[in-house]
PDB file of N, CA and C in Angstrom:
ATOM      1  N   UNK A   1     128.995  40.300-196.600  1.00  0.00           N
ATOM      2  CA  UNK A   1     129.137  38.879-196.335  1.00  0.00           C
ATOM      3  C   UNK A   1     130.617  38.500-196.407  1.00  0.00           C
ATOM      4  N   UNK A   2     131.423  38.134-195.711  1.00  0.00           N
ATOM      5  CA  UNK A   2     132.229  36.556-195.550  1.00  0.00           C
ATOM      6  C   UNK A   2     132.315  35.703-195.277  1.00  0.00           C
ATOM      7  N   UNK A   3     133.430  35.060-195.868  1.00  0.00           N
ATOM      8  CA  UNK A   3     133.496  33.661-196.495  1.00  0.00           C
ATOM      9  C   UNK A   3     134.482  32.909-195.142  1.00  0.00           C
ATOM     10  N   UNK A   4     134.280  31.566-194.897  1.00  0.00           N
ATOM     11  CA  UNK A   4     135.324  30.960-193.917  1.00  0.00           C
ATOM     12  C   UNK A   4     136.886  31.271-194.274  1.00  0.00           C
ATOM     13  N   UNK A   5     136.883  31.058-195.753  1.00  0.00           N
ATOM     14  CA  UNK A   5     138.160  31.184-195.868  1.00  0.00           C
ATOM     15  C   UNK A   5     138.952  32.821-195.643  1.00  0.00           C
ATOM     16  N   UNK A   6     137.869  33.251-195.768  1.00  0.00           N
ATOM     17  CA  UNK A   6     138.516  35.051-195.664  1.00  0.00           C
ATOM     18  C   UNK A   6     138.670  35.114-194.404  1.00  0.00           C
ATOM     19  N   UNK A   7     137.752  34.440-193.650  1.00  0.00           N
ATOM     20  CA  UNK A   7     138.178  34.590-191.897  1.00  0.00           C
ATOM     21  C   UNK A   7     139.595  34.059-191.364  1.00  0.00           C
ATOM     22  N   UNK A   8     139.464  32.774-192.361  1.00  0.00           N
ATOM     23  CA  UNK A   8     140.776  31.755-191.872  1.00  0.00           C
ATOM     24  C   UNK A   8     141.925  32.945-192.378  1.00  0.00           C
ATOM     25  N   UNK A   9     141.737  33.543-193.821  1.00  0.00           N
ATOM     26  CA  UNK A   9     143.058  34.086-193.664  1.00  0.00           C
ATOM     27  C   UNK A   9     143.661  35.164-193.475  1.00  0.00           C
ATOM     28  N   UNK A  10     142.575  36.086-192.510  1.00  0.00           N
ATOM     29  CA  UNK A  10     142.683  37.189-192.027  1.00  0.00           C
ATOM     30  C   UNK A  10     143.520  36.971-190.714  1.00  0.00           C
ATOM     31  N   UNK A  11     143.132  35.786-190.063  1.00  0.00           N
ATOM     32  CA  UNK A  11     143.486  35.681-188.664  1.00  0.00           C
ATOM     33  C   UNK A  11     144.714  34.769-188.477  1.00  0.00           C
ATOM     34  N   UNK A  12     144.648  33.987-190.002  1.00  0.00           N
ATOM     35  CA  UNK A  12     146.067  33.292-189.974  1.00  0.00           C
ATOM     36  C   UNK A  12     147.460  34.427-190.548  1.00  0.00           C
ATOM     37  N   UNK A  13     146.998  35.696-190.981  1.00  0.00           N
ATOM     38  CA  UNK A  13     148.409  36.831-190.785  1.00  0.00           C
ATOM     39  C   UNK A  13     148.620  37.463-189.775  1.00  0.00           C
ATOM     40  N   UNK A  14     147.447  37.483-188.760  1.00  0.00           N
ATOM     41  CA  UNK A  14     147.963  38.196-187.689  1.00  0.00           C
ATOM     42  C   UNK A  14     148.695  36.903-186.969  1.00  0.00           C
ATOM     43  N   UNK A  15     148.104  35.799-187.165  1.00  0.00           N
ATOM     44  CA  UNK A  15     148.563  34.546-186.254  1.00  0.00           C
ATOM     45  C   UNK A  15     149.176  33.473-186.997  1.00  0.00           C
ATOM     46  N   UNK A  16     150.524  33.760-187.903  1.00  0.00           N
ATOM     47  CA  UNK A  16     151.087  32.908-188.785  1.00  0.00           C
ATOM     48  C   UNK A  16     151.158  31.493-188.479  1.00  0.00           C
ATOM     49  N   UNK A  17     151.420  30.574-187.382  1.00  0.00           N
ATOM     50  CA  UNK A  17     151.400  29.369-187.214  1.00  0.00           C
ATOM     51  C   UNK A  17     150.253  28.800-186.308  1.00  0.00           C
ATOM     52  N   UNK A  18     149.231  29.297-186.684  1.00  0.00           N
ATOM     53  CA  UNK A  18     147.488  29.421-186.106  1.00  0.00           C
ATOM     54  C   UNK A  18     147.125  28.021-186.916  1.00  0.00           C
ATOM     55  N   UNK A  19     145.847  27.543-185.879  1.00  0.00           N
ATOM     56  CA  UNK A  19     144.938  27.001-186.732  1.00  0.00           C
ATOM     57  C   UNK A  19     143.624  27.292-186.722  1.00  0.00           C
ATOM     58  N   UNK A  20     142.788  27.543-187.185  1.00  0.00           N
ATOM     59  CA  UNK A  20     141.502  28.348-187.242  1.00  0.00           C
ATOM     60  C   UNK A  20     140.549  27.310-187.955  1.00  0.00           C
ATOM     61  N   UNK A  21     139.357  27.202-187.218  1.00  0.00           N
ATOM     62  CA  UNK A  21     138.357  26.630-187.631  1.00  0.00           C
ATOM     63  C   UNK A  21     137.138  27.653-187.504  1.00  0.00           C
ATOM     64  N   UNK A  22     136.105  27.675-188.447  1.00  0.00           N
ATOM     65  CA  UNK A  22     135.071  28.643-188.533  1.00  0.00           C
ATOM     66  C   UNK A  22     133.492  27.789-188.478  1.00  0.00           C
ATOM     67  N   UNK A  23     132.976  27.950-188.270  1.00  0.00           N
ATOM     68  CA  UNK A  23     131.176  27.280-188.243  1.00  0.00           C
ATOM     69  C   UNK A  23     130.355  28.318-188.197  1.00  0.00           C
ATOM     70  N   UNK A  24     129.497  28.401-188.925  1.00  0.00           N
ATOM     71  CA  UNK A  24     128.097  29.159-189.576  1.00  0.00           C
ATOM     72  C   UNK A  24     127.572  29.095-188.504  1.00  0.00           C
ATOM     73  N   UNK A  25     126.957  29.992-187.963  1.00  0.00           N
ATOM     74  CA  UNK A  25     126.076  29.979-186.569  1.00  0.00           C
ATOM     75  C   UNK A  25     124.654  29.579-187.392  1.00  0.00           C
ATOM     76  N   UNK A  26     124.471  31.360-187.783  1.00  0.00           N
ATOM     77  CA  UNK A  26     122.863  31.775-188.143  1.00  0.00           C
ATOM     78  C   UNK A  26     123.797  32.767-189.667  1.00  0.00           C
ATOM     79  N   UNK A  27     123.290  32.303-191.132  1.00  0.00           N
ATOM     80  CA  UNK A  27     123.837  33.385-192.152  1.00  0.00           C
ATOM     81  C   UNK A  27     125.097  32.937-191.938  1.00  0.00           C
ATOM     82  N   UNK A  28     125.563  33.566-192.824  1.00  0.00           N
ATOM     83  CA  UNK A  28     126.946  34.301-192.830  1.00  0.00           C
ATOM     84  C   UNK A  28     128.158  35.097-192.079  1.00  0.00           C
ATOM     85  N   UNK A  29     126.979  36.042-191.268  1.00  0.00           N
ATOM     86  CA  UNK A  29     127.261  36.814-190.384  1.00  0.00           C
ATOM     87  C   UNK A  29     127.693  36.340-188.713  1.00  0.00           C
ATOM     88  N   UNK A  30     127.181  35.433-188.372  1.00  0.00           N
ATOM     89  CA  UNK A  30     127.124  34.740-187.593  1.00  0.00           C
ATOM     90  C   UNK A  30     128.261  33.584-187.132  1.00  0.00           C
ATOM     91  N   UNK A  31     129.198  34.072-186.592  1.00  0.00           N
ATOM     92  CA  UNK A  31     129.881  33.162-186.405  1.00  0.00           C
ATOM     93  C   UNK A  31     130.575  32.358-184.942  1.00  0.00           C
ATOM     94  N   UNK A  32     131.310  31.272-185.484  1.00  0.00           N
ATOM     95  CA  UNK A  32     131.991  30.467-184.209  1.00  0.00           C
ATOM     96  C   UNK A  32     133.604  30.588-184.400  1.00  0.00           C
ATOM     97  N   UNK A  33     134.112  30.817-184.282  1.00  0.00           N
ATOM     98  CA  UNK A  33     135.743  30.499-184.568  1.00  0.00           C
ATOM     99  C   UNK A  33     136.501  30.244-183.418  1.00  0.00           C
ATOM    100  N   UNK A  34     136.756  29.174-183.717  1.00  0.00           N
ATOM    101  CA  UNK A  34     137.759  28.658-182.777  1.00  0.00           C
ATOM    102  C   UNK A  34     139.575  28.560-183.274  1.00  0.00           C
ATOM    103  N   UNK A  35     140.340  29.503-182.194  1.00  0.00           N
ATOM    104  CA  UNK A  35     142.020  29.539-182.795  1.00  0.00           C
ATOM    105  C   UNK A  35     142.787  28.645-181.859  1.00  0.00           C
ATOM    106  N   UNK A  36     143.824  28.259-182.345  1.00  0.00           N
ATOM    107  CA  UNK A  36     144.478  27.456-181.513  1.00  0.00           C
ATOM    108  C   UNK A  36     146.073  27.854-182.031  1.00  0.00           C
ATOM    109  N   UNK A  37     146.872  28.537-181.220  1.00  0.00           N
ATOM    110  CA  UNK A  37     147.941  29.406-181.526  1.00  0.00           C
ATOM    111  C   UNK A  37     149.105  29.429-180.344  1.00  0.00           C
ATOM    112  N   UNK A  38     150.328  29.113-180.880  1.00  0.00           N
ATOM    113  CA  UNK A  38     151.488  28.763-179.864  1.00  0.00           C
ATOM    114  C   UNK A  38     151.895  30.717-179.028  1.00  0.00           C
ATOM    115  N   UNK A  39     151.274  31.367-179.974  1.00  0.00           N
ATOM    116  CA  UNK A  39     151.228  32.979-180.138  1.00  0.00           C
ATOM    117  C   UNK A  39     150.521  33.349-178.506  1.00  0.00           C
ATOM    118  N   UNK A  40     149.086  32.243-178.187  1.00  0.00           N
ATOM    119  CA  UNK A  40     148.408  32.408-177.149  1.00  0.00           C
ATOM    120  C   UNK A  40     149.158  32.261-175.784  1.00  0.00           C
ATOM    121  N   UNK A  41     150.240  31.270-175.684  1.00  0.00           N
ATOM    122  CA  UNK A  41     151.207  30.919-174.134  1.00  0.00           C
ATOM    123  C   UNK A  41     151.386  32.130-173.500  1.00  0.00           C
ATOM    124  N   UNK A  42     151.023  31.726-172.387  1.00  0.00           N
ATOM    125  CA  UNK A  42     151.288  33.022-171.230  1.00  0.00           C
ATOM    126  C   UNK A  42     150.007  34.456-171.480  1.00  0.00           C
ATOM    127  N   UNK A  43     149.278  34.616-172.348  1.00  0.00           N
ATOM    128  CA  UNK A  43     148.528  35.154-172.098  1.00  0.00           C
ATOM    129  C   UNK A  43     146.877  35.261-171.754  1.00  0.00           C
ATOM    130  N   UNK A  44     146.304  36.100-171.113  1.00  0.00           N
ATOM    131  CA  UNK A  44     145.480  35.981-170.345  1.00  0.00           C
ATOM    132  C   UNK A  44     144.682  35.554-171.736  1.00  0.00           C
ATOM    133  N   UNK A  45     143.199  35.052-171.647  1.00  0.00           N
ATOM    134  CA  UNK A  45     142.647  34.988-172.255  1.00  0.00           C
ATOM    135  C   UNK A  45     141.523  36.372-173.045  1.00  0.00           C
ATOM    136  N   UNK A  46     141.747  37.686-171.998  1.00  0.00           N
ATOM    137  CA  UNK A  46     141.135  38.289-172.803  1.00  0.00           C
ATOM    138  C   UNK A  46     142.136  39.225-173.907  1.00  0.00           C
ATOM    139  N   UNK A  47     143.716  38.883-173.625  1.00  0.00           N
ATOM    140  CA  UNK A  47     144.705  39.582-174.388  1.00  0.00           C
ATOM    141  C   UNK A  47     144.752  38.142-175.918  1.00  0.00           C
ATOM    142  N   UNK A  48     144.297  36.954-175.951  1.00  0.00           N
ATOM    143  CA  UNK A  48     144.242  36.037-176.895  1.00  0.00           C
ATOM    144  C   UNK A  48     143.009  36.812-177.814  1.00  0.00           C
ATOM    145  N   UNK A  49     141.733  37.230-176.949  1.00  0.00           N
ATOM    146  CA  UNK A  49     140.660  37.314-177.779  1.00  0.00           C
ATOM    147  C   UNK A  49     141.102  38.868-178.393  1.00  0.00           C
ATOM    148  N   UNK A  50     141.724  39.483-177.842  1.00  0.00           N
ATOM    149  CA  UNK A  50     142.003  40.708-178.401  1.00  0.00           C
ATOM    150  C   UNK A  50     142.731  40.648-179.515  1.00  0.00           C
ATOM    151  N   UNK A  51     144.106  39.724-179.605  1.00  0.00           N
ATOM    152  CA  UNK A  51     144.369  39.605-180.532  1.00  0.00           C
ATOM    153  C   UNK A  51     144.055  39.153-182.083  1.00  0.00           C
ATOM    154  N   UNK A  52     142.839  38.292-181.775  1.00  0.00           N
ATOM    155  CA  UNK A  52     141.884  37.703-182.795  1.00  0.00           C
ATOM    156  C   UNK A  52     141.308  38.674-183.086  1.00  0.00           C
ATOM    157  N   UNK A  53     140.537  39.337-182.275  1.00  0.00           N
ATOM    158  CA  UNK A  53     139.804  40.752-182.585  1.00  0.00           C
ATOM    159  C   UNK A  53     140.220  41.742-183.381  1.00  0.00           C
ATOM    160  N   UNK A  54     141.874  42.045-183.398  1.00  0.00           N
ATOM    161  CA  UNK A  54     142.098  42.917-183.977  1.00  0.00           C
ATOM    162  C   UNK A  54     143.148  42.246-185.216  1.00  0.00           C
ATOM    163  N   UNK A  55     142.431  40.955-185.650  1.00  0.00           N
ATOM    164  CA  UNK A  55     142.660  41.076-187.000  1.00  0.00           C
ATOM    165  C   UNK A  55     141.452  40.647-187.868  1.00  0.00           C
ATOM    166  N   UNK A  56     140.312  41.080-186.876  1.00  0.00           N
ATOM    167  CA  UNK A  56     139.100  41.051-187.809  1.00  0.00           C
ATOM    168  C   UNK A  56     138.564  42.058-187.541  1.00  0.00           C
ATOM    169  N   UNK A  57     138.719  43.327-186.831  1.00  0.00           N
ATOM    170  CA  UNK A  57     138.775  44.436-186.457  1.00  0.00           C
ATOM    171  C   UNK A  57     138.069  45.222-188.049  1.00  0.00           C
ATOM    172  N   UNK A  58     138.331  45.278-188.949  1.00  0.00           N
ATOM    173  CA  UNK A  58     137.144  45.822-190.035  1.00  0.00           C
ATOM    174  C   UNK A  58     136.206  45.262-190.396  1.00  0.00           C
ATOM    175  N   UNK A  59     135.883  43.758-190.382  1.00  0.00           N
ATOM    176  CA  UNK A  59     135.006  42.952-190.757  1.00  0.00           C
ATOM    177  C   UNK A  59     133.822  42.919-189.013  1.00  0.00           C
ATOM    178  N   UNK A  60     134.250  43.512-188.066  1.00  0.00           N
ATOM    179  CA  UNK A  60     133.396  43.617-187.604  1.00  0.00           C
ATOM    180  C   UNK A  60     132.513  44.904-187.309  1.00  0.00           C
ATOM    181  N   UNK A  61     133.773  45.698-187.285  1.00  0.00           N
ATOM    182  CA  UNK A  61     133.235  47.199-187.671  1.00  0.00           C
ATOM    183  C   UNK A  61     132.410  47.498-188.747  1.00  0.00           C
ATOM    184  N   UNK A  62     132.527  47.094-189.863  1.00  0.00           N
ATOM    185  CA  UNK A  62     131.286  47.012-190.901  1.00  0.00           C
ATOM    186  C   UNK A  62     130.083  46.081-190.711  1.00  0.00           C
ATOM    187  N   UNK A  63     130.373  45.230-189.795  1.00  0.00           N
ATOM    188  CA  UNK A  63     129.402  44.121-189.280  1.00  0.00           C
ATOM    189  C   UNK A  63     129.081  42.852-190.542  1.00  0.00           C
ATOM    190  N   UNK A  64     130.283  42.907-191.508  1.00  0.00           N
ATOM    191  CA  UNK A  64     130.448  41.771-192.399  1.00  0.00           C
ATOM    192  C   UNK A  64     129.977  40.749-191.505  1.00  0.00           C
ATOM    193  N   UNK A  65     130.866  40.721-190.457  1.00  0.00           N
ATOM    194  CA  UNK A  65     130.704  39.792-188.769  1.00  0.00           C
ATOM    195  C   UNK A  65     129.424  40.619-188.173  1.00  0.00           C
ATOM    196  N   UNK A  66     128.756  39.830-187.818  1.00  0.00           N
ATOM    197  CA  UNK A  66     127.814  41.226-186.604  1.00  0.00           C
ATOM    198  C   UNK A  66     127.971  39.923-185.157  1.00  0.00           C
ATOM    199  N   UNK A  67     127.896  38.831-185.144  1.00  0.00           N
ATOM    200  CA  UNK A  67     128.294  37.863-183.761  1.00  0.00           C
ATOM    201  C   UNK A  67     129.686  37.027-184.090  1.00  0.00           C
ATOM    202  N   UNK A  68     130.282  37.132-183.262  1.00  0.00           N
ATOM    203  CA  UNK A  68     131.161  36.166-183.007  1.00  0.00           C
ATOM    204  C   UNK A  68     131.352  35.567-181.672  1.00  0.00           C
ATOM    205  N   UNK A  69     131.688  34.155-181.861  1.00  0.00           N
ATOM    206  CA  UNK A  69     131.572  33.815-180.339  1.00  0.00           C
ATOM    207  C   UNK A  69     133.202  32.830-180.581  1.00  0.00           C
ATOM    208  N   UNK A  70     134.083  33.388-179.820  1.00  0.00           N
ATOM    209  CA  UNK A  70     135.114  33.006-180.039  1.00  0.00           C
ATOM    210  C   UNK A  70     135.569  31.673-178.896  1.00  0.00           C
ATOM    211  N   UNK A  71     136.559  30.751-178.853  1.00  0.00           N
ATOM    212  CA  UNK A  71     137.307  30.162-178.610  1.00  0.00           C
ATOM    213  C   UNK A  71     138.946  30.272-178.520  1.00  0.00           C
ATOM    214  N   UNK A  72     139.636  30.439-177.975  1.00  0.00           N
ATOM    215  CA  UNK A  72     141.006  30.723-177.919  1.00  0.00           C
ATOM    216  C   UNK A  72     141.803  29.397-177.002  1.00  0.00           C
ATOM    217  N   UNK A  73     142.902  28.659-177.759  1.00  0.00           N
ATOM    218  CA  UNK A  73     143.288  27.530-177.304  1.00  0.00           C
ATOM    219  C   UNK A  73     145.260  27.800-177.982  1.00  0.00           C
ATOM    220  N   UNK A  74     146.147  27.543-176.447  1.00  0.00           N
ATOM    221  CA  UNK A  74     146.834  26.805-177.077  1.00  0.00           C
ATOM    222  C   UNK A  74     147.216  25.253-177.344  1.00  0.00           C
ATOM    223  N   UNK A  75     148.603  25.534-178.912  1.00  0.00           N
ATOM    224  CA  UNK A  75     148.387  23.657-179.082  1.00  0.00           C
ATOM    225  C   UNK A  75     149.352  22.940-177.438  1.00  0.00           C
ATOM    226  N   UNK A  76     148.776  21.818-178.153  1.00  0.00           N
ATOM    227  CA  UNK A  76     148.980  20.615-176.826  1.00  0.00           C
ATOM    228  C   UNK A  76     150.341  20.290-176.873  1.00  0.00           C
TER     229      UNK A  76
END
């Protein structure tokens, strides 16, 4: 199991001036996260989700995470 905040601050070191919001789908396991990162400009959106990916990259491999349904935004 993790916690929102372990998500928030897994993804806020790969993405230091990130903002990350998390929502409970179904459990624990189950999640929504939405990032919003100046880090994202100019890239495609599946090189944004990759980057999210691979800083939760063990938590899904153990399936701490088993869904995620991501969002990737930059700020305005």
């Amino acid at each position: 199991m993790i916690t929102k905040s372990e998500v928030i601050s897994l993804i806020s070191k790969k993405l230091p001036n990130c903002q990350v919001f998390v929502e409970n789908l179904k459990g624990n396991d189950h999640l929504q996260v939405t990032v919003i990162a100046s880090e994202f400009s100019g890239l495609s959106l599946v090189k944004q989700h990759q980057l999210v990916y691979s800083a939760l990259k063990e938590e899904l491999a153990s399936e701490a995470i088993h869904a995620l349904a991501l969002k990737t935004e930059t700020p305005n």
